[in-house]
PDB file of N, CA and C in Angstrom:
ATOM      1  N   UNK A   1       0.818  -1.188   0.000  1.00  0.00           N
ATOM      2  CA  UNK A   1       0.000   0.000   0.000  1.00  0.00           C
ATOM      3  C   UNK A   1       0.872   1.267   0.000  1.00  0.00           C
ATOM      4  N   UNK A   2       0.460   2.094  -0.738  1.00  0.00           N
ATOM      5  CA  UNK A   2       0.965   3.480  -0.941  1.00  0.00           C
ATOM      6  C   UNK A   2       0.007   4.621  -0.831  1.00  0.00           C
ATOM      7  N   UNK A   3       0.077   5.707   0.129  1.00  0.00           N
ATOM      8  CA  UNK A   3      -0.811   6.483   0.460  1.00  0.00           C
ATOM      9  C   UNK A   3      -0.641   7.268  -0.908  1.00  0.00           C
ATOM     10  N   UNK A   4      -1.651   7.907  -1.316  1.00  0.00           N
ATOM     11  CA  UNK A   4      -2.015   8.550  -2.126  1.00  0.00           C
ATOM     12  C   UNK A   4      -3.027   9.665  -1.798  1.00  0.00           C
ATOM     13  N   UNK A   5      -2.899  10.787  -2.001  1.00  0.00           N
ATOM     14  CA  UNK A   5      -3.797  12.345  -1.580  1.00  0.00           C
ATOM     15  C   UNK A   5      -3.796  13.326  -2.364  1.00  0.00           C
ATOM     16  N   UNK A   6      -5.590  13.867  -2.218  1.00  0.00           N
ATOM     17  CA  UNK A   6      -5.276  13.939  -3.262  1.00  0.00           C
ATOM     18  C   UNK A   6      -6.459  15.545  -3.006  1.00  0.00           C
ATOM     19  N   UNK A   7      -6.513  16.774  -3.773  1.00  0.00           N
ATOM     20  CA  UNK A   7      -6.726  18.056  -2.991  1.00  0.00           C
ATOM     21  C   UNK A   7      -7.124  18.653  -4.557  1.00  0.00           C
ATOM     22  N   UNK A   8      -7.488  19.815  -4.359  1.00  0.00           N
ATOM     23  CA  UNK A   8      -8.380  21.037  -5.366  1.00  0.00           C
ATOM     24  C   UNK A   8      -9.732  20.907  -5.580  1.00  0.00           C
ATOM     25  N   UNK A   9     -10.564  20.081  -4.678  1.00  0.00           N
ATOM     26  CA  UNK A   9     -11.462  20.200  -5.578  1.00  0.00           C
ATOM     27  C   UNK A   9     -12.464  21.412  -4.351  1.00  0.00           C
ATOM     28  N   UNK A  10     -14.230  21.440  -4.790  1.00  0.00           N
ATOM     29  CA  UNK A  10     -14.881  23.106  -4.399  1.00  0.00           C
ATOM     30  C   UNK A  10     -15.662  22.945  -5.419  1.00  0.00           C
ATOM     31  N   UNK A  11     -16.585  24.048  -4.460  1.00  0.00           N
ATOM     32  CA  UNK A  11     -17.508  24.420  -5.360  1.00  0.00           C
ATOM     33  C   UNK A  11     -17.401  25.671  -5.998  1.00  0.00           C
ATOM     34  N   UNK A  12     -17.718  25.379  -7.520  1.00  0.00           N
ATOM     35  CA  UNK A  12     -17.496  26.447  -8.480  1.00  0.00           C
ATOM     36  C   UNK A  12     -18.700  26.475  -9.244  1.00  0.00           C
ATOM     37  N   UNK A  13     -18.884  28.235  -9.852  1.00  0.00           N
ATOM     38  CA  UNK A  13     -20.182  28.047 -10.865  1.00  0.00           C
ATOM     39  C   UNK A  13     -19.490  27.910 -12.223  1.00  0.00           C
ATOM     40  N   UNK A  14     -20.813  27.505 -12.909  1.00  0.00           N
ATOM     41  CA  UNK A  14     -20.232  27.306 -14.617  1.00  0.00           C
ATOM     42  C   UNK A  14     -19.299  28.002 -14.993  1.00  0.00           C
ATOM     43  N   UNK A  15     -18.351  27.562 -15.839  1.00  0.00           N
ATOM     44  CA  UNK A  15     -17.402  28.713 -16.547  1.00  0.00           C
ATOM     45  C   UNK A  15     -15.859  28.766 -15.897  1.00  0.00           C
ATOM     46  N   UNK A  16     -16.092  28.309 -14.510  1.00  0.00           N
ATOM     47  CA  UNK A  16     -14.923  28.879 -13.712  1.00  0.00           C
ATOM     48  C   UNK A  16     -13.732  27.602 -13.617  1.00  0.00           C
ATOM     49  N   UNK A  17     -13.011  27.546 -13.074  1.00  0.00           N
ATOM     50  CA  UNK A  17     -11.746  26.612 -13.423  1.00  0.00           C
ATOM     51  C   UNK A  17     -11.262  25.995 -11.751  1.00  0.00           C
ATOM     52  N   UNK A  18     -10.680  24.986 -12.022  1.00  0.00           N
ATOM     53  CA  UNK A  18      -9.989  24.030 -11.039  1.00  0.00           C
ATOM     54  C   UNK A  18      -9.150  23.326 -11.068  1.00  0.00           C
ATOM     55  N   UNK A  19      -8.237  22.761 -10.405  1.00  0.00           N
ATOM     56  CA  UNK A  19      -7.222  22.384 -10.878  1.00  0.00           C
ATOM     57  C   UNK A  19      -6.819  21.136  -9.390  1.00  0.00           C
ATOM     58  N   UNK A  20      -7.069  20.106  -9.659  1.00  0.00           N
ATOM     59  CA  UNK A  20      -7.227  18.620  -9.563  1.00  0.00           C
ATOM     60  C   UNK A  20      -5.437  18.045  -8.869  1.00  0.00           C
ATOM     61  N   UNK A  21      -4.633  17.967  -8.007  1.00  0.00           N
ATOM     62  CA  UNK A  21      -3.650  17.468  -7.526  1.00  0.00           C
ATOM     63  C   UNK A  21      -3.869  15.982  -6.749  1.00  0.00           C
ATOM     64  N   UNK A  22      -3.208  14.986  -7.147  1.00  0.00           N
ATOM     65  CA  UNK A  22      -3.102  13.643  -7.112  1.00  0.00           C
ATOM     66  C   UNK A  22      -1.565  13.738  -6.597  1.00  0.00           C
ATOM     67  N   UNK A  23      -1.136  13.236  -5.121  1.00  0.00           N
ATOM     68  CA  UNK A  23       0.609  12.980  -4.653  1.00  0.00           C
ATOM     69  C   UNK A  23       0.673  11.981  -4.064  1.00  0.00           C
ATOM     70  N   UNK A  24       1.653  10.632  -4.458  1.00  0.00           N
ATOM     71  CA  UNK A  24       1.743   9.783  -3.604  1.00  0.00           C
ATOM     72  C   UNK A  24       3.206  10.038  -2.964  1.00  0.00           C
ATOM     73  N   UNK A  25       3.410   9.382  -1.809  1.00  0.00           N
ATOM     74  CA  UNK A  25       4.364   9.152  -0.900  1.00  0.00           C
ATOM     75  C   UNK A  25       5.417   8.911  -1.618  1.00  0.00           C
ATOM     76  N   UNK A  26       6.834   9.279  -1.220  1.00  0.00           N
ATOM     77  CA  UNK A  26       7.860   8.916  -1.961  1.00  0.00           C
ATOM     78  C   UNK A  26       8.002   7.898  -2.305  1.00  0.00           C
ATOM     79  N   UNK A  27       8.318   7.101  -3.403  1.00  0.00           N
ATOM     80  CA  UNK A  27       8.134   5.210  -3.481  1.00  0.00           C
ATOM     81  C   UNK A  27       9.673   5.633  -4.555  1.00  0.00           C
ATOM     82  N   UNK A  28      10.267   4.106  -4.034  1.00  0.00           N
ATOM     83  CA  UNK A  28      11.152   3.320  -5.144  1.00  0.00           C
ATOM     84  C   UNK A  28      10.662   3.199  -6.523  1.00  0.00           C
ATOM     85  N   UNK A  29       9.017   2.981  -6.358  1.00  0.00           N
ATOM     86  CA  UNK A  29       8.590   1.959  -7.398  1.00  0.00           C
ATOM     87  C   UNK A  29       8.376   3.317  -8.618  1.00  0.00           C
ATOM     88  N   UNK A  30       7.984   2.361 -10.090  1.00  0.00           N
ATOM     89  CA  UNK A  30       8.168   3.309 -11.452  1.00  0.00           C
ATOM     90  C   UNK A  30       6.305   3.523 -11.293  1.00  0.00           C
ATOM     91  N   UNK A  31       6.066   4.466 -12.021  1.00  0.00           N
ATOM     92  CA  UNK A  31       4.598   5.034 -12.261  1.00  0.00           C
ATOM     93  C   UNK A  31       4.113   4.662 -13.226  1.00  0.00           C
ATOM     94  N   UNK A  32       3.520   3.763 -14.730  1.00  0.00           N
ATOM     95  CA  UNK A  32       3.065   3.618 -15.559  1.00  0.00           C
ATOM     96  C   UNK A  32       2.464   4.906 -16.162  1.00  0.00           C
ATOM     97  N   UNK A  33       1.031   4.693 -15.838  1.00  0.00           N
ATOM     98  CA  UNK A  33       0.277   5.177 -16.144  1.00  0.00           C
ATOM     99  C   UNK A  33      -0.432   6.116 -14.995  1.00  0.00           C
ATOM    100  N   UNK A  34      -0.779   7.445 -15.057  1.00  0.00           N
ATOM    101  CA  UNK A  34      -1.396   8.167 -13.881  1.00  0.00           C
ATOM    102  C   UNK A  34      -2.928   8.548 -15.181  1.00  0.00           C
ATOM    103  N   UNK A  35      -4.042   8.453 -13.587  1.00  0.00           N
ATOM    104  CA  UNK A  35      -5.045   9.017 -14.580  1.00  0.00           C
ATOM    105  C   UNK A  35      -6.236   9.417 -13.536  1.00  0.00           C
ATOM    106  N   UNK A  36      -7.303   9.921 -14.049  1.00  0.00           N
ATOM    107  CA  UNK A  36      -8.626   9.953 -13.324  1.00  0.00           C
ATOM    108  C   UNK A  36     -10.072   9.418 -13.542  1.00  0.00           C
ATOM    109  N   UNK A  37     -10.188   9.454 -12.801  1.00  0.00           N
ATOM    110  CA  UNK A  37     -11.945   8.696 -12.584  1.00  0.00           C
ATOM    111  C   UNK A  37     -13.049   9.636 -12.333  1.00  0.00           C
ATOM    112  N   UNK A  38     -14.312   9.545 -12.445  1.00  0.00           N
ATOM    113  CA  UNK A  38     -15.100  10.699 -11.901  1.00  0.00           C
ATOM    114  C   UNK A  38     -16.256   9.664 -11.640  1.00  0.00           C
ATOM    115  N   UNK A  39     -16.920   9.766 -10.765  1.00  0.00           N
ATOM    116  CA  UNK A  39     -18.488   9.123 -10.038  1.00  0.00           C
ATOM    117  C   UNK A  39     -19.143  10.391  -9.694  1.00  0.00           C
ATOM    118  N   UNK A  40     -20.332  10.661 -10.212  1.00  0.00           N
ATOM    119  CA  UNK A  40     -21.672  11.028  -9.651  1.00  0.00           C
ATOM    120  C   UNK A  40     -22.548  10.141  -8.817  1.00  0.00           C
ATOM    121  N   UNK A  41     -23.240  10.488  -8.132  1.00  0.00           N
ATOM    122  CA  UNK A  41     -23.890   9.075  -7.006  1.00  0.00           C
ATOM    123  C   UNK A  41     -25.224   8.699  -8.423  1.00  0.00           C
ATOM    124  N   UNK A  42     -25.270   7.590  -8.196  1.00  0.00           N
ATOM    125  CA  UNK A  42     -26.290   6.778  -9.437  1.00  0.00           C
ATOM    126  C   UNK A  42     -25.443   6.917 -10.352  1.00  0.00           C
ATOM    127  N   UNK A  43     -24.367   7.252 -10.569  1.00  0.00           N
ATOM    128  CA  UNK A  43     -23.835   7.256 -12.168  1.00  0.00           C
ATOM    129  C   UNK A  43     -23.087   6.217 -12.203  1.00  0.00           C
ATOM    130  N   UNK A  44     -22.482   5.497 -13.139  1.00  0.00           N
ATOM    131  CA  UNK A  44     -21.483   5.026 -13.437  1.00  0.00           C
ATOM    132  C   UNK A  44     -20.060   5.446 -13.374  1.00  0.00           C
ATOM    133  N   UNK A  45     -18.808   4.886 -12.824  1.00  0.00           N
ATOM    134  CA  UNK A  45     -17.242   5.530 -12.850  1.00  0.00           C
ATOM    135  C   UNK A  45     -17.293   5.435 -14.524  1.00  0.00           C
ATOM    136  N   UNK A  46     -16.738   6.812 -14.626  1.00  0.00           N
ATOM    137  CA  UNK A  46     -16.536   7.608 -15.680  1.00  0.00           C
ATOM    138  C   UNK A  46     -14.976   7.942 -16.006  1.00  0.00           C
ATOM    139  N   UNK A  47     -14.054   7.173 -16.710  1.00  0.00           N
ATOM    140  CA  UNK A  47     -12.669   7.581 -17.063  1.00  0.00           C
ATOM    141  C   UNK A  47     -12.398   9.389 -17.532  1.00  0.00           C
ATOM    142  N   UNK A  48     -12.065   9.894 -17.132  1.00  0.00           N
ATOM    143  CA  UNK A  48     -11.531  11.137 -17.629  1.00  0.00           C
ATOM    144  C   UNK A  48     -10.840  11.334 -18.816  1.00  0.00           C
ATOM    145  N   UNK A  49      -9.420  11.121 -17.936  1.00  0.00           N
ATOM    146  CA  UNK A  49      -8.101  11.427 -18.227  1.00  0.00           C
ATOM    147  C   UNK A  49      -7.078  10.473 -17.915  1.00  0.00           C
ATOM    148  N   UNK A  50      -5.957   9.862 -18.954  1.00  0.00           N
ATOM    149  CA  UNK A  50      -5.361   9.530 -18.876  1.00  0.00           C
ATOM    150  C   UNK A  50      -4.017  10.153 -19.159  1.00  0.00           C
ATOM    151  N   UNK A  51      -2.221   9.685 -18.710  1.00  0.00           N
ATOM    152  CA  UNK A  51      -1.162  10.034 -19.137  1.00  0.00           C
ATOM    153  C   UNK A  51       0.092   9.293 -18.636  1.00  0.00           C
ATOM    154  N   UNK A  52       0.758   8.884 -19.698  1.00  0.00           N
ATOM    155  CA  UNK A  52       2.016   7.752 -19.437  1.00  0.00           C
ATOM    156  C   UNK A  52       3.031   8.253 -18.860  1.00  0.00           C
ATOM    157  N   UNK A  53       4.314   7.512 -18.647  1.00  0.00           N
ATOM    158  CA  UNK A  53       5.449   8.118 -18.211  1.00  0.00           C
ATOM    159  C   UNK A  53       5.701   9.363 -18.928  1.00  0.00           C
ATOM    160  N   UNK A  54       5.690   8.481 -20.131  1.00  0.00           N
ATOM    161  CA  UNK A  54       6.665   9.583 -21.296  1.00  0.00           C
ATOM    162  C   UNK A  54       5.203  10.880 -21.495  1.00  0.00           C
ATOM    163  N   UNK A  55       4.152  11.335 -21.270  1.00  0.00           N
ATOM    164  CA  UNK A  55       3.093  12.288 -21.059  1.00  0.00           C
ATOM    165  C   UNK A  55       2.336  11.986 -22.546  1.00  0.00           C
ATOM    166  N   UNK A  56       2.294  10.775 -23.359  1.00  0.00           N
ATOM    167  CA  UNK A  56       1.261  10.812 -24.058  1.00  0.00           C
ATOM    168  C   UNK A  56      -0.297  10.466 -23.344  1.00  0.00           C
ATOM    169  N   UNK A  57      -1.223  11.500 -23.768  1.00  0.00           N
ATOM    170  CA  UNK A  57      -2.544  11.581 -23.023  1.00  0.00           C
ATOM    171  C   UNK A  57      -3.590  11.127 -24.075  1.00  0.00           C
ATOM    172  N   UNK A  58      -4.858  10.762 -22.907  1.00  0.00           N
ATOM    173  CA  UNK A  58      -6.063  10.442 -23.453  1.00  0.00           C
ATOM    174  C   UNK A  58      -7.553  11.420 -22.521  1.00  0.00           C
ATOM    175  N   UNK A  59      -8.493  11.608 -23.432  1.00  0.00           N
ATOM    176  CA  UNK A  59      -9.375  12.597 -22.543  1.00  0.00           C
ATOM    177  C   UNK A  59     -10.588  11.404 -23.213  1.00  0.00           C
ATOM    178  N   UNK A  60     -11.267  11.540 -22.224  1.00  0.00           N
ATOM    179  CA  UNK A  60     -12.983  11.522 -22.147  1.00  0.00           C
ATOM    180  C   UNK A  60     -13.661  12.258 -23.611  1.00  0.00           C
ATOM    181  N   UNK A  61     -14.542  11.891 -24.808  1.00  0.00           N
ATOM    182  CA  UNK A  61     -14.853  13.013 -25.193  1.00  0.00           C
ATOM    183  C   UNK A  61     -15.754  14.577 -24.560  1.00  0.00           C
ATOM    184  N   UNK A  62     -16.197  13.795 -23.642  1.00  0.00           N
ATOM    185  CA  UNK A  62     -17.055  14.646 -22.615  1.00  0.00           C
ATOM    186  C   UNK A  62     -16.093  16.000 -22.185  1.00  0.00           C
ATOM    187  N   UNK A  63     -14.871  15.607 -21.693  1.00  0.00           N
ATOM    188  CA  UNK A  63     -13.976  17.151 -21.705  1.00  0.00           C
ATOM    189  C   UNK A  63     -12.754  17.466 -22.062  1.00  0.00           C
ATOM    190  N   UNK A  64     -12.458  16.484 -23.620  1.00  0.00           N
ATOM    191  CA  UNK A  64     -11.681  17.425 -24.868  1.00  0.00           C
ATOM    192  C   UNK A  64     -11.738  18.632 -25.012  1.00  0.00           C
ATOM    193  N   UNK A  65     -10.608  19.290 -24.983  1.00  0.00           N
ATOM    194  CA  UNK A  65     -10.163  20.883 -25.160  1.00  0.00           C
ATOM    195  C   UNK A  65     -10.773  21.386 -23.811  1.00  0.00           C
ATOM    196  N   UNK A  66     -11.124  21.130 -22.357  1.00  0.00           N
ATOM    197  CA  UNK A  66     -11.580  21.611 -21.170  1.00  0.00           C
ATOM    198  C   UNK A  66     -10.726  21.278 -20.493  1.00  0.00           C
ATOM    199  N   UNK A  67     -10.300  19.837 -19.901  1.00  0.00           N
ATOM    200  CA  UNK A  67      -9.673  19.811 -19.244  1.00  0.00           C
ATOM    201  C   UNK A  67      -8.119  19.453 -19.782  1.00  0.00           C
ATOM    202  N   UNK A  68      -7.224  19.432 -19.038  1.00  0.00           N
ATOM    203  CA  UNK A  68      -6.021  19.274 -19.531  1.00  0.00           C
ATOM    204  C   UNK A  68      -4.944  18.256 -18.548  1.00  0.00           C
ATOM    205  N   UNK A  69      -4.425  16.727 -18.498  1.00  0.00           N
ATOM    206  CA  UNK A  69      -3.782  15.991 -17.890  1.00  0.00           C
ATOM    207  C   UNK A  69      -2.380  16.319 -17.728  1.00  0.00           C
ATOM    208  N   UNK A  70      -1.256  16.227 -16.987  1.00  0.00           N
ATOM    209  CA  UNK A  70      -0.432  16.632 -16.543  1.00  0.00           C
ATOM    210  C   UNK A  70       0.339  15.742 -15.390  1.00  0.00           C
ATOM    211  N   UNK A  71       2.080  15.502 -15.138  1.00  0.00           N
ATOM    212  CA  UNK A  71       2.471  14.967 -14.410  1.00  0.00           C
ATOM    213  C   UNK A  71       3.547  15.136 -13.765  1.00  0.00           C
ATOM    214  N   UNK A  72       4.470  15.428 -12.713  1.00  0.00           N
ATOM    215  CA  UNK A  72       5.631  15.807 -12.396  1.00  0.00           C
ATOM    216  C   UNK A  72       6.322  14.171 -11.693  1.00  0.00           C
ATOM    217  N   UNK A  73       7.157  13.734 -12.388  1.00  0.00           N
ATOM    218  CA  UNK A  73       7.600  12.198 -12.454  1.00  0.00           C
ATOM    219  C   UNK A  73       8.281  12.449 -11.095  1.00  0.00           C
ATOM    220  N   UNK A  74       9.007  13.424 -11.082  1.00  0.00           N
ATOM    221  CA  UNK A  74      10.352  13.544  -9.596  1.00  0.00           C
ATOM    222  C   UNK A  74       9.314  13.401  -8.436  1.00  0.00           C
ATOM    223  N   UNK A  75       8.137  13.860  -8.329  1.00  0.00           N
ATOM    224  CA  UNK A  75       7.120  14.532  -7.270  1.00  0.00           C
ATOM    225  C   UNK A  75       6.589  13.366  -6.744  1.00  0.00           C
ATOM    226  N   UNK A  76       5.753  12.317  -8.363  1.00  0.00           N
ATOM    227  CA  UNK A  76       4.974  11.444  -8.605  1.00  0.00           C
ATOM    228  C   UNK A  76       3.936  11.787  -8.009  1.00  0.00           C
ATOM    229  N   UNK A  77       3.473  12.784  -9.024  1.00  0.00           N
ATOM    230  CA  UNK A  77       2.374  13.562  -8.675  1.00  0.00           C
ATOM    231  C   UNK A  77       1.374  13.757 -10.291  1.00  0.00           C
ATOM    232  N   UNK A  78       0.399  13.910 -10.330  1.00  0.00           N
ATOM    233  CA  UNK A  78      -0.913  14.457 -11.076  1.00  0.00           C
ATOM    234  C   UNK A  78      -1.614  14.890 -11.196  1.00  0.00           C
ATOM    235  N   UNK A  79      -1.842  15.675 -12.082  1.00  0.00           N
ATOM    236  CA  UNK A  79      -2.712  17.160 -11.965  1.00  0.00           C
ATOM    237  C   UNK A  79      -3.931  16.763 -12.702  1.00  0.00           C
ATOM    238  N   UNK A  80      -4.971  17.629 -12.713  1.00  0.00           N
ATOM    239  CA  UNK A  80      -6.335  17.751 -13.934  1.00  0.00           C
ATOM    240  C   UNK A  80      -6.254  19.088 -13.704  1.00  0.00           C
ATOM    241  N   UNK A  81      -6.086  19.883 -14.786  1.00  0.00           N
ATOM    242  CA  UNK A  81      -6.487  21.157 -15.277  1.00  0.00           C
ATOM    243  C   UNK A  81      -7.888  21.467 -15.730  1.00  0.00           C
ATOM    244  N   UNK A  82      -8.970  21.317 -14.674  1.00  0.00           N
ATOM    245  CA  UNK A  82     -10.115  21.546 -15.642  1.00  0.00           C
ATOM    246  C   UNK A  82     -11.005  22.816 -15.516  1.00  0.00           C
ATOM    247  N   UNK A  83     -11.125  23.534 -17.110  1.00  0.00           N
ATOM    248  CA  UNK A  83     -11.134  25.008 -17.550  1.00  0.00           C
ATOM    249  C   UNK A  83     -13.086  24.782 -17.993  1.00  0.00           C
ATOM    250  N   UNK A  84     -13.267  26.011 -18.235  1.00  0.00           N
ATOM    251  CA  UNK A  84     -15.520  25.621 -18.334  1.00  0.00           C
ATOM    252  C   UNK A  84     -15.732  24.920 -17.892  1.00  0.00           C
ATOM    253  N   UNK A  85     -15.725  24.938 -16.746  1.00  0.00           N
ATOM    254  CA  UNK A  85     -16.554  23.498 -16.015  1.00  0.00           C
ATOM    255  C   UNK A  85     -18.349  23.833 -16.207  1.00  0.00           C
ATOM    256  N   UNK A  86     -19.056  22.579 -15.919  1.00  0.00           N
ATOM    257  CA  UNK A  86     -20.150  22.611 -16.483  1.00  0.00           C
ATOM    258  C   UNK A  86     -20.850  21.839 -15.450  1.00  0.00           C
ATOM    259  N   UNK A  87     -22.199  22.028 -15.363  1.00  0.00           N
ATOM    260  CA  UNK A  87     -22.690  21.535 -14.338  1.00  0.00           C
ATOM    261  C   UNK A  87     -22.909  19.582 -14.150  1.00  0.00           C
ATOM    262  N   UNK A  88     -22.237  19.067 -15.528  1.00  0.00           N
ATOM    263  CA  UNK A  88     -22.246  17.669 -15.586  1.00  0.00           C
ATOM    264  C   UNK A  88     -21.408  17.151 -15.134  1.00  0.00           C
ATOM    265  N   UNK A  89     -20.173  18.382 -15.158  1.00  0.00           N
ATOM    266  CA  UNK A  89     -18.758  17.785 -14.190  1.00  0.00           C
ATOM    267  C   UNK A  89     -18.647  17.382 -13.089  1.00  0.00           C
ATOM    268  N   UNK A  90     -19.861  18.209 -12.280  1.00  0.00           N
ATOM    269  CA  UNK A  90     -20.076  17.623 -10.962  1.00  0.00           C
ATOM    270  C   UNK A  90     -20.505  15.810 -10.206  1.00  0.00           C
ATOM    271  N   UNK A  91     -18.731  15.889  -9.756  1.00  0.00           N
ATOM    272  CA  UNK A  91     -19.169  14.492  -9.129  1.00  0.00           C
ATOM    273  C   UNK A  91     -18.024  14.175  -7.971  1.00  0.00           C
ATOM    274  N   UNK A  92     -17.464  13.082  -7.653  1.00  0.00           N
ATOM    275  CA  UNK A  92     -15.918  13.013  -6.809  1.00  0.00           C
ATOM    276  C   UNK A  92     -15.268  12.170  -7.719  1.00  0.00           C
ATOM    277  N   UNK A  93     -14.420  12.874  -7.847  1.00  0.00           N
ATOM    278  CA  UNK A  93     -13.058  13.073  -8.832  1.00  0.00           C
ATOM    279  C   UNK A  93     -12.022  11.734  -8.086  1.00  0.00           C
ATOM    280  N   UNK A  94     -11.574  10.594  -9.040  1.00  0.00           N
ATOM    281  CA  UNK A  94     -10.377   9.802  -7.787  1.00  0.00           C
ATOM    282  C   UNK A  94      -9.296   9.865  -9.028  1.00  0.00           C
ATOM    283  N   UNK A  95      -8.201   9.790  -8.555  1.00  0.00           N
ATOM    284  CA  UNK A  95      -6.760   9.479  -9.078  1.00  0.00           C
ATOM    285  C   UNK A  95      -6.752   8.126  -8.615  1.00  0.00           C
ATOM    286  N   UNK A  96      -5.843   7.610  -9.990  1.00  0.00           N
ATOM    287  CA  UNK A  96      -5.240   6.432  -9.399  1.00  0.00           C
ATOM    288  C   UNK A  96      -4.101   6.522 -10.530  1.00  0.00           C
ATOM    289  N   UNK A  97      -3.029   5.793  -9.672  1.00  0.00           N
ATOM    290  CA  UNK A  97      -1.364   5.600 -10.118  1.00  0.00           C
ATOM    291  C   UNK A  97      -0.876   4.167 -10.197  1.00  0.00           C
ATOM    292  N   UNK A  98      -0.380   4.114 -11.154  1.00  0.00           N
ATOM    293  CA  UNK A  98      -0.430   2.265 -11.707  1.00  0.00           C
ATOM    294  C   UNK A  98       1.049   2.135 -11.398  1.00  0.00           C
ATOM    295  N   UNK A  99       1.459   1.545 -10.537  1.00  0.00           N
ATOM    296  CA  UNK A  99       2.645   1.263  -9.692  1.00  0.00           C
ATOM    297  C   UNK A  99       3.255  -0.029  -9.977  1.00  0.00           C
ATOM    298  N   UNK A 100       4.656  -0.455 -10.652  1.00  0.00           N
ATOM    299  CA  UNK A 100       5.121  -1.218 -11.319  1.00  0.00           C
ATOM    300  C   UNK A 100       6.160  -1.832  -9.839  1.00  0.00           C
ATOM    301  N   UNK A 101       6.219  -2.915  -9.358  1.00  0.00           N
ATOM    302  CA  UNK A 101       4.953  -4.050  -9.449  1.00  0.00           C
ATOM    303  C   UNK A 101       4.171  -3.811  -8.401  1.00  0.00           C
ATOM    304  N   UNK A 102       3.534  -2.792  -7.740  1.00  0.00           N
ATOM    305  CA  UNK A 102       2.949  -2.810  -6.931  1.00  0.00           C
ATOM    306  C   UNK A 102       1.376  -3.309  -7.658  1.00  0.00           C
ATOM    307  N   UNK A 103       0.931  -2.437  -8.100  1.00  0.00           N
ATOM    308  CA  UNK A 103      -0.562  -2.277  -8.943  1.00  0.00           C
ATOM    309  C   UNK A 103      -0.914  -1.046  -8.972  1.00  0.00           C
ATOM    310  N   UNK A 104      -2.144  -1.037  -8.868  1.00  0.00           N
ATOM    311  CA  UNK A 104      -3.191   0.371  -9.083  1.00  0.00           C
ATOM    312  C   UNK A 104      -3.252   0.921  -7.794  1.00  0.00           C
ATOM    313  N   UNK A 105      -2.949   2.190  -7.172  1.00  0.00           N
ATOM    314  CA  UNK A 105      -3.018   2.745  -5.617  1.00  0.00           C
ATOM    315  C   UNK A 105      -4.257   4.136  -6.120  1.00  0.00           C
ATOM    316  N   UNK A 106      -5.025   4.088  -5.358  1.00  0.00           N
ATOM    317  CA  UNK A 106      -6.345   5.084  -5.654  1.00  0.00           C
ATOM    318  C   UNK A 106      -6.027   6.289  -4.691  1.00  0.00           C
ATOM    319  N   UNK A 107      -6.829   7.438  -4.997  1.00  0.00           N
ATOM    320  CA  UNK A 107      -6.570   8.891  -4.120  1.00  0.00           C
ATOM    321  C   UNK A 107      -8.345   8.625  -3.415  1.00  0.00           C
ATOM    322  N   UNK A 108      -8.246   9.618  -2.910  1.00  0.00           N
ATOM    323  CA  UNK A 108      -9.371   8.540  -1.445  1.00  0.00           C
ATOM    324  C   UNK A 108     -10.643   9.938  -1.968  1.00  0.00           C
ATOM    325  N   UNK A 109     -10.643  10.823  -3.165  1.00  0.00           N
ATOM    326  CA  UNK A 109     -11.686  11.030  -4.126  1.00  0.00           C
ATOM    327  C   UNK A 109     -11.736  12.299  -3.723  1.00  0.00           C
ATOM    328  N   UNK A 110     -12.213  13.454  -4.732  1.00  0.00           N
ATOM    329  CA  UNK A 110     -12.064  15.060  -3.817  1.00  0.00           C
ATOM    330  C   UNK A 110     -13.754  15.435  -4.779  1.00  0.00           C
ATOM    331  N   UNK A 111     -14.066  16.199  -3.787  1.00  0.00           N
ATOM    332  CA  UNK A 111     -15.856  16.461  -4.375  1.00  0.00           C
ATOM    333  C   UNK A 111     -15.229  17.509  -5.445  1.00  0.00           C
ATOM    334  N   UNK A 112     -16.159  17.612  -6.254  1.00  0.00           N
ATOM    335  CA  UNK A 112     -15.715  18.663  -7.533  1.00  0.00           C
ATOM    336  C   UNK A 112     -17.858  19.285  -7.811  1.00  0.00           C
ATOM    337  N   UNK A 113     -18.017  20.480  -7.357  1.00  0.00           N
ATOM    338  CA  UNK A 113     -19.340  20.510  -7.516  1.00  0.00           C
ATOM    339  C   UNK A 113     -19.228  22.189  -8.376  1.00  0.00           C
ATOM    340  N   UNK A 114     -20.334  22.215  -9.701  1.00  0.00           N
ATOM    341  CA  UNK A 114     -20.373  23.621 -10.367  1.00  0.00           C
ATOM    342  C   UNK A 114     -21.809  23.289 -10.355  1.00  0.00           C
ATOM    343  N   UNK A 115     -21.919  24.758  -9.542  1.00  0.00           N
ATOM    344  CA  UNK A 115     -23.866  25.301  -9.549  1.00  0.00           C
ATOM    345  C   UNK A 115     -23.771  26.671  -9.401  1.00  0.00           C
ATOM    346  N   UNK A 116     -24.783  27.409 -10.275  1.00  0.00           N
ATOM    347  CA  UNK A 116     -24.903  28.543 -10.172  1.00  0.00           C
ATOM    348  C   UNK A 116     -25.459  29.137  -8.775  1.00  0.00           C
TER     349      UNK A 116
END
């Protein structure tokens, strides 16, 4: 187990911006893949954002050109840049970091809510 924490999220109205931090504990181990998840209650987990070592990314079409994935390897840390937020964005946001050979270590989820 590797603690993982994870901070930015608030309530914001439409339009306005946030910015999503995912940090795990110093580890030996290599990072694969860092990415995010999003749950609304009744909804289904919803993939975001993805991004590899080397920073090739993948988005959700839901928030292409909104939000933006990001990673600092020394830190082993992960960001979400997310710009117009919209009132569908609203849900709790989790990170998780794919830890070589550990596995998948999750961020323990940060509320992300936009209402006018």
């Amino acid at each position: 187990h590797v603690q993982v924490v994870e901070s930015g999220g608030g309530l914001v109205q439409p339009g306005e911006s946030l910015r999503l931090s995912c940090a795990a504990e110093k580890t030996r181990f290599h990072i694969s893949v860092m990415g995010w998840y999003r749950q609304a209650p009744g909804n289904e987990r919803e993939l975001v954002a993805t991004i590899t070592y080397e920073g090739v990314t993948t988005y959700a079409d839901s928030v292409k050109d909104r939000f933006t994935i990001s990673r600092d390897n020394p830190k082993d840390t992960v960001y979400l840049q997310m710009n117009d937020l919209r009132p569908e964005d609203t849900a709790v946001y989790y990170c998780y970091l794919d830890f070589k050979p550990l596995g998948v270590e999750w961020g323990q989820g940060t509320q992300v809510t936009v209402s006018p």
